[in-house]
C-alpha atoms as a PDB file:
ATOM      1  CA  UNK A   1      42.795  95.220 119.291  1.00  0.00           C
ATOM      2  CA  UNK A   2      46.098  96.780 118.326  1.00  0.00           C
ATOM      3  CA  UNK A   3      47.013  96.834 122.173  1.00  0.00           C
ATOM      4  CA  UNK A   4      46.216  92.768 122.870  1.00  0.00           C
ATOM      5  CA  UNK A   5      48.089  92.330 119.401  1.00  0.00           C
ATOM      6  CA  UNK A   6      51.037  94.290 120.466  1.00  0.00           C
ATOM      7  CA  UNK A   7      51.242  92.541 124.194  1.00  0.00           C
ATOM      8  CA  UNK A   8      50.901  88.940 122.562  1.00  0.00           C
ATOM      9  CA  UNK A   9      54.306  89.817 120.440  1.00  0.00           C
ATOM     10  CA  UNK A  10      56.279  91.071 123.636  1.00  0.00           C
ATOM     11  CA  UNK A  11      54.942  88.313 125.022  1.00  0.00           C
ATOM     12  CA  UNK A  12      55.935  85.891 122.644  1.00  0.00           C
ATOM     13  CA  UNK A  13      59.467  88.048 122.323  1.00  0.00           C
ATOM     14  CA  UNK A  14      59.800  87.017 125.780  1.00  0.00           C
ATOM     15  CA  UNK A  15      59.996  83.974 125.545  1.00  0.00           C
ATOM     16  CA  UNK A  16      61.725  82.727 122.820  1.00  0.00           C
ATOM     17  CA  UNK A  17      64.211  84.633 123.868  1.00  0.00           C
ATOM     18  CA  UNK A  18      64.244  83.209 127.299  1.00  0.00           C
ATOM     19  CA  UNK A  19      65.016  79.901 126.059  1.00  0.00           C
ATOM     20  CA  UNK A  20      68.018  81.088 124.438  1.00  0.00           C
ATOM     21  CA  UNK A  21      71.371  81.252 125.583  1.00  0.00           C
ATOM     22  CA  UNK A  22      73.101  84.746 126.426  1.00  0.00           C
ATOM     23  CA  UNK A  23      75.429  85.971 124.111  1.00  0.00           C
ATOM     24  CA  UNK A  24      78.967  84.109 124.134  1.00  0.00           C
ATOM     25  CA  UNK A  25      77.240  81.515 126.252  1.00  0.00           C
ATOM     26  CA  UNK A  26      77.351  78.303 124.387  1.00  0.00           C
ATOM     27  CA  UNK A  27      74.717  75.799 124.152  1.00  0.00           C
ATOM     28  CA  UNK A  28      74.281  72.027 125.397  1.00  0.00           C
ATOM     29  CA  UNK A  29      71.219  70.525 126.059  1.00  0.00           C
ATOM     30  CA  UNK A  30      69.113  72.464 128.552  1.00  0.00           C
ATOM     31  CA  UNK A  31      72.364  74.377 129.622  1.00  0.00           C
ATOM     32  CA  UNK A  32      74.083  77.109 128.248  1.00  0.00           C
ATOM     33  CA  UNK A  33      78.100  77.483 129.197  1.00  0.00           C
ATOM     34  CA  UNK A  34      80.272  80.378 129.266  1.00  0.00           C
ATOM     35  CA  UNK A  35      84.193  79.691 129.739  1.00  0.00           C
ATOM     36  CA  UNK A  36      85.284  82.380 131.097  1.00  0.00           C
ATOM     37  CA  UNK A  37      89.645  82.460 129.596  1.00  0.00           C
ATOM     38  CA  UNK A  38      90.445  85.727 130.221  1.00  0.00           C
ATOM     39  CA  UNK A  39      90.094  85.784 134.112  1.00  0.00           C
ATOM     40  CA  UNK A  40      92.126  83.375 135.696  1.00  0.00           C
ATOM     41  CA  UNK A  41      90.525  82.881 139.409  1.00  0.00           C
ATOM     42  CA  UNK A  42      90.572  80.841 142.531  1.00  0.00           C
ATOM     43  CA  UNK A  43      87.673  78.198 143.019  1.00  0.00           C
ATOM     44  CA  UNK A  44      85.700  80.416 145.510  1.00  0.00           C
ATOM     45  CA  UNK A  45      85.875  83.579 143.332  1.00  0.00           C
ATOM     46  CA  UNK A  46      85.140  81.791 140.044  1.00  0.00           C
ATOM     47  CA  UNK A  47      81.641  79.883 141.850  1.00  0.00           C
ATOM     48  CA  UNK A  48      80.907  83.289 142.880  1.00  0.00           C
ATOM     49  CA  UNK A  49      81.787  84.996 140.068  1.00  0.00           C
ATOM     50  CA  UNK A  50      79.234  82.645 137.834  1.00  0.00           C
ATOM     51  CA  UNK A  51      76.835  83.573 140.092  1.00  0.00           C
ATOM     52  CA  UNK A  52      76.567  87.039 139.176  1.00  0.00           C
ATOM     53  CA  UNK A  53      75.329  85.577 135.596  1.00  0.00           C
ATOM     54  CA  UNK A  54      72.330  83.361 137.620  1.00  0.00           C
ATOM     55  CA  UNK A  55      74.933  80.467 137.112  1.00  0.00           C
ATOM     56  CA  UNK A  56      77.217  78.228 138.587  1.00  0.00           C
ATOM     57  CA  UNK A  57      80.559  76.272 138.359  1.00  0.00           C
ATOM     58  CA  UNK A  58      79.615  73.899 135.714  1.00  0.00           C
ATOM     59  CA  UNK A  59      78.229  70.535 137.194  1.00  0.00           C
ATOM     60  CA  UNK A  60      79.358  67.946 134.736  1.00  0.00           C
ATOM     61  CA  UNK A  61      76.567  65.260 134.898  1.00  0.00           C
ATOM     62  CA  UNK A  62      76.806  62.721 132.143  1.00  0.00           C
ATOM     63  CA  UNK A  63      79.764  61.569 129.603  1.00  0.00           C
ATOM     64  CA  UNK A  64      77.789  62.937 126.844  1.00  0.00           C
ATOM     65  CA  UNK A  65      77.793  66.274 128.698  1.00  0.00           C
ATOM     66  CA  UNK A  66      81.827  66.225 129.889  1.00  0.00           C
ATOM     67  CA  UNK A  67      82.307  65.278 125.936  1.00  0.00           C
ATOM     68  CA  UNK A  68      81.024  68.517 124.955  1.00  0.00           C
ATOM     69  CA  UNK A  69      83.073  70.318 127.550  1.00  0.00           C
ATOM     70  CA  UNK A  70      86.468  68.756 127.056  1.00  0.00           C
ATOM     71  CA  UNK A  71      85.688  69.878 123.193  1.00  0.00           C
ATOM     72  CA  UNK A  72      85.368  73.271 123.859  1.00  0.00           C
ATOM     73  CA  UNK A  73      87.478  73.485 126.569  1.00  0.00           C
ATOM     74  CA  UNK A  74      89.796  72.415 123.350  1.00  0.00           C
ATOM     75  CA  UNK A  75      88.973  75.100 121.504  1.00  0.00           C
ATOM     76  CA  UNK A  76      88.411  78.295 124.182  1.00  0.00           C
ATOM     77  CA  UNK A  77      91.520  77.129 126.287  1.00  0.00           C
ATOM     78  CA  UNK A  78      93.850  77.120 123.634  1.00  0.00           C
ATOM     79  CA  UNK A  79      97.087  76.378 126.502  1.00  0.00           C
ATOM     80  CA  UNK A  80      95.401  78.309 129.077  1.00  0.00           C
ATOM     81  CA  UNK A  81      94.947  76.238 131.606  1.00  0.00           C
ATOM     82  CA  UNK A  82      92.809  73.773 133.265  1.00  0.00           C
ATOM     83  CA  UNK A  83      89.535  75.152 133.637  1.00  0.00           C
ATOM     84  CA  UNK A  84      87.436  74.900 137.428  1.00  0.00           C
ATOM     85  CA  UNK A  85      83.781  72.992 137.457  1.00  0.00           C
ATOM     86  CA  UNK A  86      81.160  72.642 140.484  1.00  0.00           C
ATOM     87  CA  UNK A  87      82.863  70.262 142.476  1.00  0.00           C
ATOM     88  CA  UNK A  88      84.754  69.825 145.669  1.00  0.00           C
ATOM     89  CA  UNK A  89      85.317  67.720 148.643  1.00  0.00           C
ATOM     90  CA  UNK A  90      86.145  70.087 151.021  1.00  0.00           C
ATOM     91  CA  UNK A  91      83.902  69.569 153.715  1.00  0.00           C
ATOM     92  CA  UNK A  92      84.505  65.716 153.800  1.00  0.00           C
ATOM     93  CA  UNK A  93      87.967  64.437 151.847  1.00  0.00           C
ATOM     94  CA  UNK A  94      86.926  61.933 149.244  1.00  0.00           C
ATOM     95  CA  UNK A  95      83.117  62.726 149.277  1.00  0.00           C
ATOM     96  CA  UNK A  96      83.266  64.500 146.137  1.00  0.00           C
ATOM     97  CA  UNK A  97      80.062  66.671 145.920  1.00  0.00           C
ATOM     98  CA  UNK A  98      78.404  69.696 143.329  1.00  0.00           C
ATOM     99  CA  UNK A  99      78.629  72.805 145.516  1.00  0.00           C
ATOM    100  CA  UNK A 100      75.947  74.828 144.171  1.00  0.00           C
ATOM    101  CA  UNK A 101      73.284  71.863 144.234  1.00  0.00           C
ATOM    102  CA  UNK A 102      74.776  70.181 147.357  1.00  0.00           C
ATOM    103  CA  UNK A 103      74.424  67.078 145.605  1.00  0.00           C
ATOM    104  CA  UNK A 104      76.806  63.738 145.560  1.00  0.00           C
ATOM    105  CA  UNK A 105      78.826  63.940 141.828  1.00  0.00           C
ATOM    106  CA  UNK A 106      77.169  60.213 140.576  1.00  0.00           C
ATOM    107  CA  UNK A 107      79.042  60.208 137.219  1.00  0.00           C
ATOM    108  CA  UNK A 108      83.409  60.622 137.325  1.00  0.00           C
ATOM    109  CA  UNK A 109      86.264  60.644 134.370  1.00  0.00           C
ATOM    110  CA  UNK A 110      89.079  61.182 136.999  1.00  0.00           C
ATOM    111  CA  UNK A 111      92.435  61.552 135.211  1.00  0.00           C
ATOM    112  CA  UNK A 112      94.937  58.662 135.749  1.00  0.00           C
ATOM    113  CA  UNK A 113      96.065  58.658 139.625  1.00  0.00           C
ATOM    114  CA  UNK A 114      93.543  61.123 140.406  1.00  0.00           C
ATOM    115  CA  UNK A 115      92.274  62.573 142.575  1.00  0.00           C
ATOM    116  CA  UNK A 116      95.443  62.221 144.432  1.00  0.00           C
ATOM    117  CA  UNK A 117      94.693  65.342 147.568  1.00  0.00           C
ATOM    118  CA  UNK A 118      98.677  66.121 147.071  1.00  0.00           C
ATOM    119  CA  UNK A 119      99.887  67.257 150.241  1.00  0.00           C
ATOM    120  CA  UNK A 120      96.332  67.217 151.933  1.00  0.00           C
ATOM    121  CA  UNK A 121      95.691  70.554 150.269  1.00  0.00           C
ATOM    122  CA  UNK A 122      93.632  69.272 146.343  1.00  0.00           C
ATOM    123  CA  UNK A 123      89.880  69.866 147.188  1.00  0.00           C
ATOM    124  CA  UNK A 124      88.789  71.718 143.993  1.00  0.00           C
ATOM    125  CA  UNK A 125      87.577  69.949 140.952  1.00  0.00           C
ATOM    126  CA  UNK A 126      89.184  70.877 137.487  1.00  0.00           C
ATOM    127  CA  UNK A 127      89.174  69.615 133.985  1.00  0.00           C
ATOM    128  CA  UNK A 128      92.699  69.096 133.780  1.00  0.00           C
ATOM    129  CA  UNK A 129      94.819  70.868 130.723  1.00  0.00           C
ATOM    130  CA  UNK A 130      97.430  68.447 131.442  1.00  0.00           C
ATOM    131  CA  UNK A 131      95.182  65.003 130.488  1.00  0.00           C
ATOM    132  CA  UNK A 132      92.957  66.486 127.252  1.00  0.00           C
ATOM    133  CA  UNK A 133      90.543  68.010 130.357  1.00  0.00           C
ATOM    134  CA  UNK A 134      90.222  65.147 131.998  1.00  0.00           C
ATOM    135  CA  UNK A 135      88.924  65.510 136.239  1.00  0.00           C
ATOM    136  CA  UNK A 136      91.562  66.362 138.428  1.00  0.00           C
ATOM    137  CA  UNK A 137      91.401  67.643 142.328  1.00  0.00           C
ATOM    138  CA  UNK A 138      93.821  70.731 142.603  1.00  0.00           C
ATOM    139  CA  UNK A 139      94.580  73.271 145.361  1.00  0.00           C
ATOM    140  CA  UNK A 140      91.424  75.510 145.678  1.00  0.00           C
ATOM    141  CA  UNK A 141      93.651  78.617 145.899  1.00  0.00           C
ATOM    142  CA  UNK A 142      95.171  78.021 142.449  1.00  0.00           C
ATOM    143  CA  UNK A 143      94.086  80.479 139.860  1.00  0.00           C
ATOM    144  CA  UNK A 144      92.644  78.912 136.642  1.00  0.00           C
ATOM    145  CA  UNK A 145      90.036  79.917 133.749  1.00  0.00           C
ATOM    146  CA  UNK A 146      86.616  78.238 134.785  1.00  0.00           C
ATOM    147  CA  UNK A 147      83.215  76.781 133.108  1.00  0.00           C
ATOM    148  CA  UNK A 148      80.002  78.513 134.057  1.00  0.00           C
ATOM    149  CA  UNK A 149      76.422  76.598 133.710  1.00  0.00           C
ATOM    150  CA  UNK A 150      73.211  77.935 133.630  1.00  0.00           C
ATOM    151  CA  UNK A 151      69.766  76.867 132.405  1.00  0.00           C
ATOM    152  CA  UNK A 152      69.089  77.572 128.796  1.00  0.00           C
ATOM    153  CA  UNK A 153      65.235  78.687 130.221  1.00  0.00           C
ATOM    154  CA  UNK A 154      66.715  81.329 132.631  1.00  0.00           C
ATOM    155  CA  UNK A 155      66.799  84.913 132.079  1.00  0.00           C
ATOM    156  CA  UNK A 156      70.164  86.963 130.469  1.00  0.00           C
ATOM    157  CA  UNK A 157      71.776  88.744 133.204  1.00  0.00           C
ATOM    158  CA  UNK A 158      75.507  90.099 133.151  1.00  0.00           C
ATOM    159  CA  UNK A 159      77.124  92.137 130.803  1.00  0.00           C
ATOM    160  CA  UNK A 160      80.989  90.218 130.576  1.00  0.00           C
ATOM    161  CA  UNK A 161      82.319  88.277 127.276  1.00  0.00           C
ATOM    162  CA  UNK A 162      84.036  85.161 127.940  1.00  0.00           C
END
């Protein structure tokens, strides 16, 4: 009796905590976010730097959700910087896709005269310091602070503060 009482706490342990976000993730929804300030990184390294967490470049999906991000974008970039998201449209110019899901971006807030692909070379998706972190395409090479996304269900991996 003591054993199947002790096993029905870890297991209940489990998962509450599973449906929790990380520490210094912050949660939205079904996600939880980490913006990551203090590492400034090109596109590729940021996407695969998330994915050491079990996460992603954040994959902005509805206005409610890219509210929530240009807030706190507010408050953790503090004049750092535009910060990277999910998006790019690097394999086909002006097809604007999510990287990680490999799925069309439906939903835009594109910065006035964006996205512009200055000098054939902006195929990384940004929220934009510039315009209150509003979308802008920049050079994937350029080295900027950057939104991780994960699901609020998945397990805590990683050991890194934002």
């Amino acid at each position: 009796m003591k054993i199947s009482y002790l096993l029905i706490c870890m297991v209940f342990e489990i998962l509450c905590v599973s449906a929790e976000c990380p520490d210094n993730w912050v949660r939205h929804a079904d996600s939880c976010y980490l913006f990551i300030n203090r590492y400034i990184m090109e596109w590729i390294d940021a996407m695969t730097f998330c994915e050491t967490f079990d996460a992603k470049l954040a994959e902005v999906e509805t206005a409610v959700e890219e509210t929530f991000l240009r807030h706190e974008a507010n408050i953790y970039g503090a004049g750092r910087g535009s910060f990277w998201i999910g998006g790019s449209d690097v394999m086909a110019e002006g097809k604007w896709k999510w990287m990680t899901s490999n799925t069309p971006i439906n939903y835009t807030n594109w910065a006035r005269g964006s996205p512009s692909n200055s000098y054939g070379a902006e195929h990384c998706l940004c929220l934009y310091y510039h315009a209150q972190f509003f979308w802008n395409d920049e050079s994937c090479t350029t080295r900027n602070p950057f939104i991780c996304e994960k699901d609020a269900n998945s397990p805590a991996l990683g050991f890194l503060v934002g």
